[in-house]
N, C-alpha and C. Protein backbone atom coordinates (compact mmCIF):
# COMPACT_ATOMS: atom_id res chain seq x y z
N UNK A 1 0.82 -1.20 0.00
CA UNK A 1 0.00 0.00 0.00
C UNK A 1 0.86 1.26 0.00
N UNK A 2 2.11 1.46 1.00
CA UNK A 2 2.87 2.53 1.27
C UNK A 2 3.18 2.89 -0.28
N UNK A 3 3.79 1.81 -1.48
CA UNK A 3 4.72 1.49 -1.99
C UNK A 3 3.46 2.57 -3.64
N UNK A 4 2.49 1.58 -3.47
CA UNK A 4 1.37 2.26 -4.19
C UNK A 4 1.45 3.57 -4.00
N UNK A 5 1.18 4.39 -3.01
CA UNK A 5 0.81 5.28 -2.75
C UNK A 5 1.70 6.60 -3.24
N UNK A 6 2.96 6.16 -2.97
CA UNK A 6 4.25 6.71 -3.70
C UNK A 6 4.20 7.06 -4.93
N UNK A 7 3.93 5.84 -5.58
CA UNK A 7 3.91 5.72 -7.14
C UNK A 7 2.63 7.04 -7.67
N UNK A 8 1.33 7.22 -6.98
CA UNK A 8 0.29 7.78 -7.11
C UNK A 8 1.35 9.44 -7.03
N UNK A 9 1.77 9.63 -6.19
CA UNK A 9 2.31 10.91 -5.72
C UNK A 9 3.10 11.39 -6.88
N UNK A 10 4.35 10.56 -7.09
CA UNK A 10 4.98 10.66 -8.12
C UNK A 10 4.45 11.26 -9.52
N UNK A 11 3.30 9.95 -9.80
CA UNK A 11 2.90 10.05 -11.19
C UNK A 11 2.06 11.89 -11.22
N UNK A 12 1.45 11.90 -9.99
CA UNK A 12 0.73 13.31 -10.04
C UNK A 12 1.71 14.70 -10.30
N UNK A 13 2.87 14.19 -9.81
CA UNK A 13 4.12 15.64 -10.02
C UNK A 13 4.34 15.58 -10.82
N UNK A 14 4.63 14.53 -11.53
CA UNK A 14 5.19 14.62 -12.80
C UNK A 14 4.06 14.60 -14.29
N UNK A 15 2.88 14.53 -14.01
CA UNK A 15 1.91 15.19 -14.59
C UNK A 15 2.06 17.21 -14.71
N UNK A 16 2.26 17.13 -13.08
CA UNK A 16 1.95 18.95 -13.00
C UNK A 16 3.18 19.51 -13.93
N UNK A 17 4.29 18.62 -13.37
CA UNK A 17 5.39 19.32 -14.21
C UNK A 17 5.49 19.14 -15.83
N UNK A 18 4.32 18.65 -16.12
CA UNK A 18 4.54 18.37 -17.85
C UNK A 18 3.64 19.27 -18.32
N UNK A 19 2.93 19.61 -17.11
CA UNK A 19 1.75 20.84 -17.61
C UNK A 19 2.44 21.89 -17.32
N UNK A 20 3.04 22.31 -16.42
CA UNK A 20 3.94 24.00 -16.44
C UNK A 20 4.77 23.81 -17.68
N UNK A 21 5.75 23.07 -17.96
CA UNK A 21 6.47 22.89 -19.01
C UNK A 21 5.84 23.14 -20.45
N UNK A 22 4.53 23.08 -20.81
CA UNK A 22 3.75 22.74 -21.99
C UNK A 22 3.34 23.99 -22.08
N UNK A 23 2.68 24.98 -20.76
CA UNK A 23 2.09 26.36 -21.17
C UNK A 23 3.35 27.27 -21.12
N UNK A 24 4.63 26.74 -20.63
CA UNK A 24 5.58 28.03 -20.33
C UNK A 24 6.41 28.05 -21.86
N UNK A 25 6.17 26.69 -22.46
CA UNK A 25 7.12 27.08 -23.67
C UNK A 25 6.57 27.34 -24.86
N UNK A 26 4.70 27.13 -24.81
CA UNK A 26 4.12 27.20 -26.04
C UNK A 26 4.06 29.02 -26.63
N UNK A 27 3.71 29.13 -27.81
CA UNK A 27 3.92 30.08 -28.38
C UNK A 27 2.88 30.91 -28.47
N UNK A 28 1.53 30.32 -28.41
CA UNK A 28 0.58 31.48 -28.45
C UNK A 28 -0.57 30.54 -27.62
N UNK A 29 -1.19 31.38 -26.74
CA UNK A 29 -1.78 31.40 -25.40
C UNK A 29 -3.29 31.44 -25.76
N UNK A 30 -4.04 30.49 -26.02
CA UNK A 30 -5.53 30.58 -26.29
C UNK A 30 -6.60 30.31 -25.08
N UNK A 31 -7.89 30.91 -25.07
CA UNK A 31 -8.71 30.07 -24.38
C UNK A 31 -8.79 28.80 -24.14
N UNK A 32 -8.67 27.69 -25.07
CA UNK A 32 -8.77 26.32 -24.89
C UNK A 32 -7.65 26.04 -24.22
N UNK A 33 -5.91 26.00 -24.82
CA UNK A 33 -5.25 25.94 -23.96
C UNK A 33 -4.97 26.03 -22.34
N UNK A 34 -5.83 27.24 -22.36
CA UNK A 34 -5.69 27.42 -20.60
C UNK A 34 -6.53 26.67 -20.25
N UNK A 35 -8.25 26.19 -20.40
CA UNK A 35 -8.21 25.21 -19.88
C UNK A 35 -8.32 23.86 -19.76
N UNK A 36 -7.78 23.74 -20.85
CA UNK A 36 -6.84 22.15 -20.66
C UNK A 36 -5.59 22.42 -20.04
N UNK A 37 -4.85 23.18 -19.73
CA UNK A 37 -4.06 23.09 -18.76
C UNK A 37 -4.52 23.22 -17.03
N UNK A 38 -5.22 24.17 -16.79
CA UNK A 38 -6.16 24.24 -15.59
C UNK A 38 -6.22 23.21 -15.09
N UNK A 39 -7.64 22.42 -16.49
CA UNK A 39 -7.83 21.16 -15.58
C UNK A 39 -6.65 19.77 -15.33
N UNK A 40 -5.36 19.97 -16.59
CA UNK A 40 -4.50 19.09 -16.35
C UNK A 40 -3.70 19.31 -14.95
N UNK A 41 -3.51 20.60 -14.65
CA UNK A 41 -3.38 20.74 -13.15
C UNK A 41 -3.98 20.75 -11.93
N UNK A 42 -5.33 20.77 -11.93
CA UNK A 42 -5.84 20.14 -10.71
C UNK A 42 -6.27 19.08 -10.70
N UNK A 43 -6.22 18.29 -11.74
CA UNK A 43 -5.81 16.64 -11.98
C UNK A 43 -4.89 16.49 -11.47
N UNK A 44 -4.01 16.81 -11.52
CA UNK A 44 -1.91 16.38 -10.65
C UNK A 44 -2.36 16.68 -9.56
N UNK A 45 -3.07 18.14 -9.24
CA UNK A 45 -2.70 18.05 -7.33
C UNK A 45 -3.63 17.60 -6.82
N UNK A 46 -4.48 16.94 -7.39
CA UNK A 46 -5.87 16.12 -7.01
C UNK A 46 -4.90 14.06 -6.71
N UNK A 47 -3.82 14.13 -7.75
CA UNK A 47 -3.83 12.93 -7.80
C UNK A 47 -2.59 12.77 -6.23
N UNK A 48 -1.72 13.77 -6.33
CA UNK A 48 -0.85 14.53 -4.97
C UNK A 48 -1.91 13.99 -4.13
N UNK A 49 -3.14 14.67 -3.32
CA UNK A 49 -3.21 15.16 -2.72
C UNK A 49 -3.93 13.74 -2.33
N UNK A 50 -4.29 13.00 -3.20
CA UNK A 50 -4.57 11.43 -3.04
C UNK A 50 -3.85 10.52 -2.57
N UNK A 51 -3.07 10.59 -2.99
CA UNK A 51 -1.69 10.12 -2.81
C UNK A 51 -0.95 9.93 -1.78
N UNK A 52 -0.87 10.90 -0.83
CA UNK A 52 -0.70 11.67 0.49
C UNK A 52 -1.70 11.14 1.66
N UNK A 53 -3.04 11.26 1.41
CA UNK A 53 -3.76 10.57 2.32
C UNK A 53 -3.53 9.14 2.32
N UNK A 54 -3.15 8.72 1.19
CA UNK A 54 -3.30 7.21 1.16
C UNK A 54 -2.27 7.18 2.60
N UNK A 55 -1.14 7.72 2.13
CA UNK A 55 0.12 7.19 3.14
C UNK A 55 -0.51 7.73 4.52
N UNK A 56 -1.02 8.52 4.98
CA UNK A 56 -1.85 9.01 6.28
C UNK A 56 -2.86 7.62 6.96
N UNK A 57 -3.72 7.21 5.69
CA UNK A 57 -4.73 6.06 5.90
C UNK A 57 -3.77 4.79 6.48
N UNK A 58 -3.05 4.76 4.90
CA UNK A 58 -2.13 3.01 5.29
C UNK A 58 -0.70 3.72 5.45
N UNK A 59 -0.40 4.15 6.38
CA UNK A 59 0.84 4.09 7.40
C UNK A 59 2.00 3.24 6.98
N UNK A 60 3.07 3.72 6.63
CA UNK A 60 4.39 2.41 6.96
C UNK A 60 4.32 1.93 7.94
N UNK A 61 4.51 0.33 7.71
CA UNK A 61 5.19 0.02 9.78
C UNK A 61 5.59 0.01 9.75
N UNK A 62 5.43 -0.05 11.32
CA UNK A 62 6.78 0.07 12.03
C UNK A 62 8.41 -0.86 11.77
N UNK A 63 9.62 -0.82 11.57
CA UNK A 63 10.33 -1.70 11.19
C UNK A 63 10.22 -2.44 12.49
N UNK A 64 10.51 -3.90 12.97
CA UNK A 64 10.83 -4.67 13.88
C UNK A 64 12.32 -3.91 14.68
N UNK A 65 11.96 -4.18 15.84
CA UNK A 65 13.62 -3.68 16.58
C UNK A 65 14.73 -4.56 16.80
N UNK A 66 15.93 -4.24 16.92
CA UNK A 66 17.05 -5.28 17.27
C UNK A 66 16.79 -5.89 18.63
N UNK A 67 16.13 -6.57 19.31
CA UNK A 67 16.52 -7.05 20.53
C UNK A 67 17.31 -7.71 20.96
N UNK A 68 17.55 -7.82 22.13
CA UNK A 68 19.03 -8.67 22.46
C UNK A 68 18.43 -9.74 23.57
N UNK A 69 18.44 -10.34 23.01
CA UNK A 69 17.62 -12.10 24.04
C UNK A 69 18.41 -13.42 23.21
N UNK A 70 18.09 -14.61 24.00
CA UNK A 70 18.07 -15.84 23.21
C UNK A 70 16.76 -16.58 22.58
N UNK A 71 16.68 -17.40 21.82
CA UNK A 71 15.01 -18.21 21.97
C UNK A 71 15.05 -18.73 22.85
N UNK A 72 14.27 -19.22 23.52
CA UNK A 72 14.22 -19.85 24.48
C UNK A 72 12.84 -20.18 25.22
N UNK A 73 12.91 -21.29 26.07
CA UNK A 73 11.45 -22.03 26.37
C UNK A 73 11.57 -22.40 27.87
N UNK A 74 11.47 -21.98 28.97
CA UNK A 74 11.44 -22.35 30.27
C UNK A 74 10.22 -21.78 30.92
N UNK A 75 10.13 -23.37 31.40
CA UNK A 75 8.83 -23.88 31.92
C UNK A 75 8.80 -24.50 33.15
N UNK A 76 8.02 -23.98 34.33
CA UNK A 76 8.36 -24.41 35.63
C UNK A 76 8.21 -26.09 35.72
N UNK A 77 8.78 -26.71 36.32
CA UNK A 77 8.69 -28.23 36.56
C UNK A 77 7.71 -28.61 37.49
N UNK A 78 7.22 -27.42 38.47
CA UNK A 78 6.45 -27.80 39.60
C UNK A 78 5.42 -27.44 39.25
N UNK A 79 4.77 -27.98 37.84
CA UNK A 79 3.02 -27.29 37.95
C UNK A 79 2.57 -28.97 37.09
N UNK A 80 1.25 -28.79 37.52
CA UNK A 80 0.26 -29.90 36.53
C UNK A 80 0.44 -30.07 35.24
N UNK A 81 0.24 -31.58 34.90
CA UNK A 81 0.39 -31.32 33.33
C UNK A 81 -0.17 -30.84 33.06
N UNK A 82 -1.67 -30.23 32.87
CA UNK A 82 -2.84 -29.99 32.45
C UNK A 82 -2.35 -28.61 32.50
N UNK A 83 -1.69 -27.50 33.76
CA UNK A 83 -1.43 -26.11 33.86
C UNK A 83 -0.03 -26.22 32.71
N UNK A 84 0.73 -27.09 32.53
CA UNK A 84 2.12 -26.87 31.26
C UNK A 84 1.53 -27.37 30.36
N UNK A 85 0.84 -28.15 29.95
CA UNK A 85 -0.11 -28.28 28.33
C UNK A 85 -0.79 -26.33 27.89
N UNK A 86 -1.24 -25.97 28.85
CA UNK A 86 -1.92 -24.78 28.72
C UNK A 86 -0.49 -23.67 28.75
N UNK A 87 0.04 -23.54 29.47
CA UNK A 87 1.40 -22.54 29.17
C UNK A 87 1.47 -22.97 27.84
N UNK A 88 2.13 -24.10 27.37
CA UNK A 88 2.94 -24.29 26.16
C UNK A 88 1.84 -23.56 25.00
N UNK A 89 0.74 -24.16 25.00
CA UNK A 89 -0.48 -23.99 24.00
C UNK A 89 -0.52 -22.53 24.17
N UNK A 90 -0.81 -21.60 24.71
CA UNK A 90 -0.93 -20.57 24.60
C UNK A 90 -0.22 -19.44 24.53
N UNK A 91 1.21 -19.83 25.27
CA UNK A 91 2.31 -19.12 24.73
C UNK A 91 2.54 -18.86 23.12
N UNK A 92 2.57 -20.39 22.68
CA UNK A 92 2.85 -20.60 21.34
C UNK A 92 1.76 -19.62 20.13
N UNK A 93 0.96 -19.74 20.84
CA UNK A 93 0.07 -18.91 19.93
C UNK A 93 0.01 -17.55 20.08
N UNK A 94 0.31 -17.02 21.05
CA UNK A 94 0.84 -15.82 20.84
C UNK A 94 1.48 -15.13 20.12
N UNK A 95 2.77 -16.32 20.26
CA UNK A 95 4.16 -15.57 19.87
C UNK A 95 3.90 -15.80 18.43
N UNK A 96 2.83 -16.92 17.46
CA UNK A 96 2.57 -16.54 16.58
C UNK A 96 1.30 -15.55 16.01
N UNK A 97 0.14 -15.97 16.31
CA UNK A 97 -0.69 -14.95 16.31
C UNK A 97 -0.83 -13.75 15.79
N UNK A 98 0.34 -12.89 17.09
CA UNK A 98 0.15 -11.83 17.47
C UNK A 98 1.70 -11.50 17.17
N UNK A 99 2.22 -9.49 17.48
CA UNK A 99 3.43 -9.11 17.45
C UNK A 99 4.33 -9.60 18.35
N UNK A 100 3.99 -10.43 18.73
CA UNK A 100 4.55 -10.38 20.31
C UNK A 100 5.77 -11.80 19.87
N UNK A 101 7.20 -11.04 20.27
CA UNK A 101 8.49 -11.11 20.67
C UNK A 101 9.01 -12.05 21.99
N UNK A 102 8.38 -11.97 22.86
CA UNK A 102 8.25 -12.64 24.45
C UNK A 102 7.25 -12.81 24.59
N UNK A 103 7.16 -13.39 25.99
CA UNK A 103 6.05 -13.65 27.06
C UNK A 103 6.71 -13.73 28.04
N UNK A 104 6.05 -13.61 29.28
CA UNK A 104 6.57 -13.96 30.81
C UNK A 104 5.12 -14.29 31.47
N UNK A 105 5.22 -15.08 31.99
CA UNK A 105 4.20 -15.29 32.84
C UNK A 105 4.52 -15.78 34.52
N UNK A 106 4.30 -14.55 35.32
CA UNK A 106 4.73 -14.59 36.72
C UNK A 106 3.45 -14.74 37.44
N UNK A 107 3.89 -15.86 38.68
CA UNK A 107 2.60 -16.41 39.31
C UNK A 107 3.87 -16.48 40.68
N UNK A 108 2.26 -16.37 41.82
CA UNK A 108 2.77 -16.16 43.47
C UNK A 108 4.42 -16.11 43.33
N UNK A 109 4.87 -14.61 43.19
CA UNK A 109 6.30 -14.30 43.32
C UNK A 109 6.86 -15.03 42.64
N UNK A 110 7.24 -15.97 41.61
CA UNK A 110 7.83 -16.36 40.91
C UNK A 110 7.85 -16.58 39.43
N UNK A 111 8.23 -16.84 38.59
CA UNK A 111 8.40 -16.63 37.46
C UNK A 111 7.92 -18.15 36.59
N UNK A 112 7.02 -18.27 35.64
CA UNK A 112 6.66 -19.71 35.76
C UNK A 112 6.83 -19.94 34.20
N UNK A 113 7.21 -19.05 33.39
CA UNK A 113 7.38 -19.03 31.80
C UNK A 113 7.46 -18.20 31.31
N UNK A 114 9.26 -18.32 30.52
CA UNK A 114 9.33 -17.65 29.71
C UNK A 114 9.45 -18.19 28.41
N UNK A 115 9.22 -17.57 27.35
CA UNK A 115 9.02 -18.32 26.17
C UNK A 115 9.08 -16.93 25.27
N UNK A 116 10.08 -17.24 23.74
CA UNK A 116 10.45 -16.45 22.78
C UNK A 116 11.69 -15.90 22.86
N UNK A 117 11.80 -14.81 22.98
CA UNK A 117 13.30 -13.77 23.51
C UNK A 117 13.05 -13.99 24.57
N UNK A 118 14.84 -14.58 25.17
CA UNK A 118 14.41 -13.85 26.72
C UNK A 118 15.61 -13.56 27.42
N UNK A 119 15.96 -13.49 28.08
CA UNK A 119 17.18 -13.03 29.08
C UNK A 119 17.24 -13.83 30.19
N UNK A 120 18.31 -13.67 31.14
CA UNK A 120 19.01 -14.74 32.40
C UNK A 120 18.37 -13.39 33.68
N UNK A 121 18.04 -12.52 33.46
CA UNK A 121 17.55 -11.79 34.11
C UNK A 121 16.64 -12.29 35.44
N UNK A 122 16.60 -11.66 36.36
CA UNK A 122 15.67 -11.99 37.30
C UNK A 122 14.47 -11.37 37.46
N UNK A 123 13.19 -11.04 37.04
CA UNK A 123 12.22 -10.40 36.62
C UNK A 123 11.69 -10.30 38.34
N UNK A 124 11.33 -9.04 38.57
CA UNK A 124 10.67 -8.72 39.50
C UNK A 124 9.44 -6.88 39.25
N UNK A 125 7.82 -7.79 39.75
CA UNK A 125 7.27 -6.55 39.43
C UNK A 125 7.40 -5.29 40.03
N UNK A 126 7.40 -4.26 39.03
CA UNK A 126 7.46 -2.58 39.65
C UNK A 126 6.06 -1.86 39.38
N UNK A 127 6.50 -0.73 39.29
CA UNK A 127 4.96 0.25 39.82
C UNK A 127 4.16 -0.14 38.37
N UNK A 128 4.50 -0.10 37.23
CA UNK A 128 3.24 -0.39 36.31
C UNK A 128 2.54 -1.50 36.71
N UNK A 129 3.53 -2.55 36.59
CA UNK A 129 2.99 -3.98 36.71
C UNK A 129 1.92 -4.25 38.61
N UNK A 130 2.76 -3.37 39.15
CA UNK A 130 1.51 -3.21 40.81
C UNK A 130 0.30 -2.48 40.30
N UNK A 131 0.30 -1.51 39.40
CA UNK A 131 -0.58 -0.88 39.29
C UNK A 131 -1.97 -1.16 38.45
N UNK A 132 -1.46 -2.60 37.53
CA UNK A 132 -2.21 -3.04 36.77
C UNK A 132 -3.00 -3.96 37.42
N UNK A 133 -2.26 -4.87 38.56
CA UNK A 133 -2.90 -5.46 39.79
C UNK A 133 -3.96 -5.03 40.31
N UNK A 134 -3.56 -3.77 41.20
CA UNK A 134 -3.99 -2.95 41.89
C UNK A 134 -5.91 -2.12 40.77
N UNK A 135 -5.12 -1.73 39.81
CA UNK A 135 -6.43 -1.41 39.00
C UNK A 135 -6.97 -2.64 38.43
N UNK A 136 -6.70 -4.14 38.52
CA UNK A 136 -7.39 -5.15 37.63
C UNK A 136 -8.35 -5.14 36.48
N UNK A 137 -6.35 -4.53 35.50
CA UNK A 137 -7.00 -4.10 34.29
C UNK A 137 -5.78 -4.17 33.19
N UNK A 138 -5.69 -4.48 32.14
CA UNK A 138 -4.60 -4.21 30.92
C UNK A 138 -4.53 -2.87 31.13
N UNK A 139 -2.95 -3.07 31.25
CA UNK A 139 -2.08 -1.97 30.57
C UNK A 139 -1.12 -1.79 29.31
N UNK A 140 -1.28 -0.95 28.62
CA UNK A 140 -0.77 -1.23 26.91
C UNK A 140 0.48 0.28 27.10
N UNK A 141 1.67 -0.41 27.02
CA UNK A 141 2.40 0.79 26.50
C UNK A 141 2.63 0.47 25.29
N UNK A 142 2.23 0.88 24.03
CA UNK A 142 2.58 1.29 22.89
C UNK A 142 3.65 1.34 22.37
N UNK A 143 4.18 2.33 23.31
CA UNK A 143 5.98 3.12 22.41
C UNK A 143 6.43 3.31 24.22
N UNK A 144 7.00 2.46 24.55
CA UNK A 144 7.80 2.50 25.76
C UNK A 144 8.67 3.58 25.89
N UNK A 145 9.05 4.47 25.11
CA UNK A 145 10.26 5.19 25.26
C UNK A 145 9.12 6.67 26.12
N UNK A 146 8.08 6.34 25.57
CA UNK A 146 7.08 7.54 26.43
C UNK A 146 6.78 7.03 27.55
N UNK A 147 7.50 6.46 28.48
CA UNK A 147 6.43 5.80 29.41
C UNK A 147 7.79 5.77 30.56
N UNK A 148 7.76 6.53 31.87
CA UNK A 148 8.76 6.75 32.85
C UNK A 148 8.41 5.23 33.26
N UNK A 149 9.61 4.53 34.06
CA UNK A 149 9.50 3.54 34.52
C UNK A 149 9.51 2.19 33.83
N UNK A 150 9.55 2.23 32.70
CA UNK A 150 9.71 1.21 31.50
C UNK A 150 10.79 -0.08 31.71
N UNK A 151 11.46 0.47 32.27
CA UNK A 151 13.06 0.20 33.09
C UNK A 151 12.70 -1.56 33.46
N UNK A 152 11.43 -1.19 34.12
CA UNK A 152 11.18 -2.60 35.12
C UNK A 152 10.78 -3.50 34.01
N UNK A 153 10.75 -3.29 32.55
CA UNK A 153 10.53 -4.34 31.57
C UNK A 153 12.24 -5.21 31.08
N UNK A 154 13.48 -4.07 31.69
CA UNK A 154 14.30 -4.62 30.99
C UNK A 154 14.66 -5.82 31.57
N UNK A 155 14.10 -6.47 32.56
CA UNK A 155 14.92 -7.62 33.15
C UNK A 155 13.85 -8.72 32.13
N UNK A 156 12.43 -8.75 31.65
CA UNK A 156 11.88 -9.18 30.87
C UNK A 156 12.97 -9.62 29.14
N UNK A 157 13.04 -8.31 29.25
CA UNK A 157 13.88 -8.23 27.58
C UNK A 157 14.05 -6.73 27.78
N UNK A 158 15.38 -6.46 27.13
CA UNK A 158 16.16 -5.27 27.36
C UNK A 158 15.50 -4.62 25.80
N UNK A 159 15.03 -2.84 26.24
CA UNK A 159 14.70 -2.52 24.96
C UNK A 159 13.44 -2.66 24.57
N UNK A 160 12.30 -3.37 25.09
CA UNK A 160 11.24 -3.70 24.72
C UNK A 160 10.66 -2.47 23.88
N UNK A 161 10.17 -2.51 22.77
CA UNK A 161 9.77 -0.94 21.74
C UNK A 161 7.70 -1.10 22.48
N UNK A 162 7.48 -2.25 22.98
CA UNK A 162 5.69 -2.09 23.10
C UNK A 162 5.30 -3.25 24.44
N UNK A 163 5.04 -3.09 25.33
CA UNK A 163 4.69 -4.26 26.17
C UNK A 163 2.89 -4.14 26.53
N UNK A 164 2.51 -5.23 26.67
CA UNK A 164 1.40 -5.12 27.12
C UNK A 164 1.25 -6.33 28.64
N UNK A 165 0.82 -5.54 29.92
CA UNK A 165 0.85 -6.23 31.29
C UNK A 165 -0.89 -6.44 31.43
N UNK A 166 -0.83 -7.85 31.98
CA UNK A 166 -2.70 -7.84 31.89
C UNK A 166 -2.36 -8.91 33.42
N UNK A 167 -3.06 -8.55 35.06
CA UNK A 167 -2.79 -8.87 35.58
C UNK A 167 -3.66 -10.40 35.78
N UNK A 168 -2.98 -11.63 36.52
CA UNK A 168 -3.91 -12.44 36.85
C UNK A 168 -4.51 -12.31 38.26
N UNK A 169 -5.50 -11.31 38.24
CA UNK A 169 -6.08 -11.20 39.60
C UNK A 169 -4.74 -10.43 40.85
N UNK A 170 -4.74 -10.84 41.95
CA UNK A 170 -3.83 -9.85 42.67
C UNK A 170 -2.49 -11.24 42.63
N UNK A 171 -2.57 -12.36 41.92
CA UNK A 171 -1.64 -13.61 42.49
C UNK A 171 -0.20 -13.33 41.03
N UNK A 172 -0.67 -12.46 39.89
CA UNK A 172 0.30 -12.89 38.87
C UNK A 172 0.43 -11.92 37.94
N UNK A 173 0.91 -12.25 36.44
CA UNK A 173 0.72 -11.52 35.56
C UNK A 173 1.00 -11.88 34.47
N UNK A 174 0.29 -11.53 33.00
CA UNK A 174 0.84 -12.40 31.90
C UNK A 174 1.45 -10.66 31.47
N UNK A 175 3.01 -10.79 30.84
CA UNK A 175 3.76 -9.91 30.16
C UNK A 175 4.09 -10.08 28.86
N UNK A 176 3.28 -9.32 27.67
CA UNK A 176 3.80 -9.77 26.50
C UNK A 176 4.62 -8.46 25.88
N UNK A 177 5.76 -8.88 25.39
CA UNK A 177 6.54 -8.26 24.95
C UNK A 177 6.12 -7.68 23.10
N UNK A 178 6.20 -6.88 22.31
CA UNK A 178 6.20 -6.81 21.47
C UNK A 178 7.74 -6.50 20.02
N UNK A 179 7.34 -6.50 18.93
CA UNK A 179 8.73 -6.86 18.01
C UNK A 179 9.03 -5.13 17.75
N UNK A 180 7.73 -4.43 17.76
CA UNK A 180 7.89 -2.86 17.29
C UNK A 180 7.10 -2.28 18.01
N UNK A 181 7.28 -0.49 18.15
CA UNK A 181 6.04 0.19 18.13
C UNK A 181 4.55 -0.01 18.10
N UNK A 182 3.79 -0.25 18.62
CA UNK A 182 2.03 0.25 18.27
C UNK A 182 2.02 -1.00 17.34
N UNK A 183 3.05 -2.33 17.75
CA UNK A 183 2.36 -3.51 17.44
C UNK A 183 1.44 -4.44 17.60
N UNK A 184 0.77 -4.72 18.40
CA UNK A 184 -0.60 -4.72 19.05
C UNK A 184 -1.80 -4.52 18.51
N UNK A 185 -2.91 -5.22 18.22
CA UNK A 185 -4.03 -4.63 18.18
C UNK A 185 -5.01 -4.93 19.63
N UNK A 186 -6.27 -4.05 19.03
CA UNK A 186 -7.19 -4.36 19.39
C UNK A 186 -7.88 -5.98 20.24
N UNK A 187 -7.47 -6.39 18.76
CA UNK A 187 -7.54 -7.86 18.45
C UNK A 187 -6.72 -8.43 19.43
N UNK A 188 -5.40 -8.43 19.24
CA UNK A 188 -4.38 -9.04 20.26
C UNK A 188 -4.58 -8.48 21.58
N UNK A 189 -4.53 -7.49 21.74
CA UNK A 189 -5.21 -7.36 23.43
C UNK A 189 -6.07 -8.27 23.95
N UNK A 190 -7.31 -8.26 23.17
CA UNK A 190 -8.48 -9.48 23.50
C UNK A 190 -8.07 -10.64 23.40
N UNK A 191 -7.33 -11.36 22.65
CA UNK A 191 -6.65 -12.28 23.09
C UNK A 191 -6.35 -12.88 23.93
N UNK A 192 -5.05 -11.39 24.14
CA UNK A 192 -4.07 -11.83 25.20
C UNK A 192 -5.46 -11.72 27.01
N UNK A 193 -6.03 -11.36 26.76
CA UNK A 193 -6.54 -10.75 28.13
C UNK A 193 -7.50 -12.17 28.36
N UNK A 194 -8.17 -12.47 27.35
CA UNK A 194 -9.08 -13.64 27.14
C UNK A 194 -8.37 -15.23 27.37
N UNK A 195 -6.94 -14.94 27.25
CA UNK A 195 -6.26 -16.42 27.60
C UNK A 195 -6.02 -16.46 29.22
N UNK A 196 -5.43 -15.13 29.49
CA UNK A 196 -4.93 -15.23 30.66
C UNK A 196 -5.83 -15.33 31.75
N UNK A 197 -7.01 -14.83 31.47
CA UNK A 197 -8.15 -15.13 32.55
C UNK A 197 -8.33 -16.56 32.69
N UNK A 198 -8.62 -17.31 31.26
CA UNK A 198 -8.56 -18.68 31.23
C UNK A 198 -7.27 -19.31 32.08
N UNK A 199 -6.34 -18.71 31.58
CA UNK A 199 -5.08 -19.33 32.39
C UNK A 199 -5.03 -18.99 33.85
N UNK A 200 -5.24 -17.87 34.94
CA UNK A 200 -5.39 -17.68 35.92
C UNK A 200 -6.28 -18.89 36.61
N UNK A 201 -7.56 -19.04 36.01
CA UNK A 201 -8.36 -20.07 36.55
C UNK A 201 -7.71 -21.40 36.54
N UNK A 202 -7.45 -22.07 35.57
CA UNK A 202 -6.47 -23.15 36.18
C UNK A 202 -5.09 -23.23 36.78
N UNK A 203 -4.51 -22.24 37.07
CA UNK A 203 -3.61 -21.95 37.87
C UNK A 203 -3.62 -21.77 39.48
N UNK A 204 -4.85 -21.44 39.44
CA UNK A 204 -5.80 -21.10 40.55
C UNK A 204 -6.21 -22.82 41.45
N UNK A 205 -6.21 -24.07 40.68
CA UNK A 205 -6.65 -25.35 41.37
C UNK A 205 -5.70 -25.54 42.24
């Protein structure tokens, strides 16, 4: 779409400029001439000005960021099969699904899965992640670099460009990491918020 949209822009300038070029060098200046040139020019900045919104409408994305993690899959040993059938299953679909780069999933003070990028880090929650508790509610940072306190994501994955924290009740939290910017939808929020409730409840036996 970006790539289209270009091409639209282009082709419209270089219309206008074949129309200044055509009335500035012709030799004698008639009614008709002018407007067929007129309208050949607000044809070009009509096709400009098209052109331009497109890229406003359909947006470049975001490029993916460099992160610095390993792949990696750790999974607590001390839970039910039935609670690690459900980690594995739903991790996995995430990390395809959706933008999402990591996961962490922390239950009663400890750390019970990480899965995708991840680090040797020791993850411990700070004021967003209390606060998402505390309000029992998703929190979406977008573009982390706007967001004081972000800090407490780097033991997750260093750098994170988008995280989204959705708490499990006051006992946990599912942390999904994202690959870029305002990668996330709508969609993936509901998801992510719709598994983890599911997942809280059997975590909960």
């Amino acid at each position: 779409m970006y790539k289209i949209s270009s091409l639209v822009i282009i082709f419209g300038a270089f219309l206008l400029i074949l129309s200044i070029i055509n009335i500035a060098t012709t030799n004698q200046v008639n009614p008709s001439l002018v407007r067929a040139e007129t309208i050949s020019g607000i044809s070009s900045i009509a096709l400009i000005t098209i052109g331009y919104l497109w890229t406003e409408i359909n947006p470049k994305q975001p490029s993916k960021a460099k992160l610095n993690g390993k792949e990696g899959f750790e999974l607590c040993n001390e839970l039910s099969e039935d609670q690690r059938n459900e980690l594995a299953w739903g991790s996995k679909q995430i990390l395809t699904a959706t933008a999402a780069s990591t996961i962490l999933i922390y239950w009663d003070n400890r750390v019970i899965l990480k899965r995708g990028l991840i680090s040797n880090n020791k993850f411990k929650p700070g004021e967003i992640c209390n606060r998402a508790i505390d309000q029992k509610r998703l929190i979406s940072l977008v573009n982390t670099e706007l967001f004081p306190g972000r800090e407490e994501f780097d033991d997750v994955l260093t750098d994170l460009p988008a995280v989204i924290v959705y708490p499990l009740s006051n006992r946990g939290l599912t942390i999904v990491g994202g690959w870029s910017k305002r990668s996330f939808t709508n969609s993936d929020e509901k998801w992510i918020s719709g598994w983890s409730d599911k997942l809280y409840v059997l975590l909960s036996k």
